[in-house]
N, C-alpha and C. Protein backbone atom coordinates (compact mmCIF):
# COMPACT_ATOMS: atom_id res chain seq x y z
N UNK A 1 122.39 82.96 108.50
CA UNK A 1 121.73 83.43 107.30
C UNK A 1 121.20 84.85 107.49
N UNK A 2 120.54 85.20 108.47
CA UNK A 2 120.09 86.58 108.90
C UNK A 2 121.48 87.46 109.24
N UNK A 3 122.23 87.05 109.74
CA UNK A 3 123.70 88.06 109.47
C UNK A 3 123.81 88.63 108.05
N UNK A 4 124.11 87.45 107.55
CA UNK A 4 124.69 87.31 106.13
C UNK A 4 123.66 88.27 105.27
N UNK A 5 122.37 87.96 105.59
CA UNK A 5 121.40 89.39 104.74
C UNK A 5 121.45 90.53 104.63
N UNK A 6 121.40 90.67 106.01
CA UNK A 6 121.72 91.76 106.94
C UNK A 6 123.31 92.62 106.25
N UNK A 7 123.90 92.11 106.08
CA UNK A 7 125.36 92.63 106.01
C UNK A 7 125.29 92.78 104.19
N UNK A 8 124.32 91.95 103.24
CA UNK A 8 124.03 92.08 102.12
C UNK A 8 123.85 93.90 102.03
N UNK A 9 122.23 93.78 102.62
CA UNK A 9 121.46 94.56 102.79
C UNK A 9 122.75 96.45 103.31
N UNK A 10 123.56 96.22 104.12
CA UNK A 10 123.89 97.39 104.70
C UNK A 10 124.66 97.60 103.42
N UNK A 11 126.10 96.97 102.66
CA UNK A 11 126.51 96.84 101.50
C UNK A 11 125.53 97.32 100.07
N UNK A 12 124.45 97.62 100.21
CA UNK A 12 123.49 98.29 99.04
C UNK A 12 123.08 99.47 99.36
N UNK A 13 122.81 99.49 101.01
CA UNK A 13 122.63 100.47 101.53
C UNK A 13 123.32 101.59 101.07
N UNK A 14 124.70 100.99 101.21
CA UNK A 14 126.06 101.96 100.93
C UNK A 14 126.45 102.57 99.64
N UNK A 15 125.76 101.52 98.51
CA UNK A 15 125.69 101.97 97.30
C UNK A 15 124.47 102.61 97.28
N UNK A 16 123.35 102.92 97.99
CA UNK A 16 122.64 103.93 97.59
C UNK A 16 122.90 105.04 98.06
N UNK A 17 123.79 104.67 99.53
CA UNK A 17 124.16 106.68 99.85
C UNK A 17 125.32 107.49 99.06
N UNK A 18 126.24 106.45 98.42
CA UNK A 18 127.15 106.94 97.67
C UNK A 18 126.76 107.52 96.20
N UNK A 19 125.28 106.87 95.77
CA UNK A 19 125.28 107.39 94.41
C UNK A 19 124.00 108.46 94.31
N UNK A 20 123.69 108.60 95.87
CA UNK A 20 122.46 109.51 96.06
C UNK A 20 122.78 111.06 95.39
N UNK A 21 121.70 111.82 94.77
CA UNK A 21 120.19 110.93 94.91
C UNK A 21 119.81 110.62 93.89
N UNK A 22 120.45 110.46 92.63
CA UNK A 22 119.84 109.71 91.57
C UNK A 22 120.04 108.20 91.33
N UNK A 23 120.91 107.61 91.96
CA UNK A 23 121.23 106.43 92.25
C UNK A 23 121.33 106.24 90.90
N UNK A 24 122.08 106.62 90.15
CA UNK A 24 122.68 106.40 88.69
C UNK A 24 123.82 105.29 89.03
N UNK A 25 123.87 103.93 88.66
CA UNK A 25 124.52 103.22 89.06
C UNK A 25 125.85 103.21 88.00
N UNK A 26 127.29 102.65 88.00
CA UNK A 26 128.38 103.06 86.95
C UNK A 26 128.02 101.57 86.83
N UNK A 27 129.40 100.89 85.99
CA UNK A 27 129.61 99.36 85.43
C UNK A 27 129.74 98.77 86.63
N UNK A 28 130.81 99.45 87.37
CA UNK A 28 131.32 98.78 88.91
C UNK A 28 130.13 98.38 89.95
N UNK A 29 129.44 99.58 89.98
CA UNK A 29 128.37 99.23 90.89
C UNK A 29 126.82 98.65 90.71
N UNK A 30 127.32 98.68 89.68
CA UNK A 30 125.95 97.69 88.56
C UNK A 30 126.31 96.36 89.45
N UNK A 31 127.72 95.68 89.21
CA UNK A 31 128.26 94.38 88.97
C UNK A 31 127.85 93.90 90.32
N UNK A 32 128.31 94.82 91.52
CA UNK A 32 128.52 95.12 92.53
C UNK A 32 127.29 95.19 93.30
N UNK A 33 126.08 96.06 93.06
CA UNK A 33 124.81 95.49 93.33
C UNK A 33 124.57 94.49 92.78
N UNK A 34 124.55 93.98 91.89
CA UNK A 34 123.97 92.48 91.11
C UNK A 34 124.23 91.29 91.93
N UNK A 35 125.25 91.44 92.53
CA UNK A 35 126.16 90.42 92.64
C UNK A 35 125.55 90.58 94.97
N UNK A 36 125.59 91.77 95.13
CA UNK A 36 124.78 91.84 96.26
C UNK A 36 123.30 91.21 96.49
N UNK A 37 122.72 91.78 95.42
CA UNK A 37 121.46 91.53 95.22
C UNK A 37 121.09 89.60 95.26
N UNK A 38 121.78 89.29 94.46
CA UNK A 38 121.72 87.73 94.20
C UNK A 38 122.38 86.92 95.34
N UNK A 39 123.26 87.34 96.26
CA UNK A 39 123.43 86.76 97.29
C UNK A 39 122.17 86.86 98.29
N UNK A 40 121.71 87.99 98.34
CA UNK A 40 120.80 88.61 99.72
C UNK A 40 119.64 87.51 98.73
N UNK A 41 118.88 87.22 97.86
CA UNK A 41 118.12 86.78 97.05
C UNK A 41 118.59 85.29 97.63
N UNK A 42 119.34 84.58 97.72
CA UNK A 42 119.85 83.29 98.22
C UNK A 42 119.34 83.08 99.35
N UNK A 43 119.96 84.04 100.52
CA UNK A 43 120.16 84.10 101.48
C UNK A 43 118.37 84.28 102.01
N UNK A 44 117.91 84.62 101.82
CA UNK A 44 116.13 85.06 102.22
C UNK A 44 115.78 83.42 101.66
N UNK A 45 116.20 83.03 100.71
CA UNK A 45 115.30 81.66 100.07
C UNK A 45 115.59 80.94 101.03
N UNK A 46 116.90 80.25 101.48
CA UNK A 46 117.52 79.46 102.44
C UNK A 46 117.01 79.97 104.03
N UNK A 47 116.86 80.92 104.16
CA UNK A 47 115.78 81.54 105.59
C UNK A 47 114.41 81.20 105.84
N UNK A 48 114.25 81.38 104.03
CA UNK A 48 112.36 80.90 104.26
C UNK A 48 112.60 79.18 104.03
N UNK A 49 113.14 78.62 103.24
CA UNK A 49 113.47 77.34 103.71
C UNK A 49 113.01 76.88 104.96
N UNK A 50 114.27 77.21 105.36
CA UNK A 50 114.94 76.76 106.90
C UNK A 50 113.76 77.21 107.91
N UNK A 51 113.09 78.40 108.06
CA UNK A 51 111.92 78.74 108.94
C UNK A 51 110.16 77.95 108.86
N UNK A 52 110.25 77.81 107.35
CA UNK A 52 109.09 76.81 107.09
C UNK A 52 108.88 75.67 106.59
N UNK A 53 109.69 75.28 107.34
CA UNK A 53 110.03 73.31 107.25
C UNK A 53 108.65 72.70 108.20
């Protein structure tokens, strides 16, 4: 799960150095963060889960 964030996380990263510095996002990378975003958003719930059982 901490990979999997992690690798979320570098993948947004990448869309912020590509659209720097106004980070004006297009349709593609709207979809494309969204769709990052809501995995890494999974992935942290199932971490805090799993860590505070």
């Amino acid at each position: 799960m901490v990979f999997s964030a992690t690798y979320a996380l570098t993948d947004l990263r990448m869309i912020l150095r590509e659209t720097a510095p106004s980070h004006e996002l297009d349709a593609e990378k709207r979809v494309q963060a969204e769709r990052l975003l809501d995995n890494l958003e999974r992935q942290v719930a199932a971490l805090k889960q799993e860590m505070l059982k």
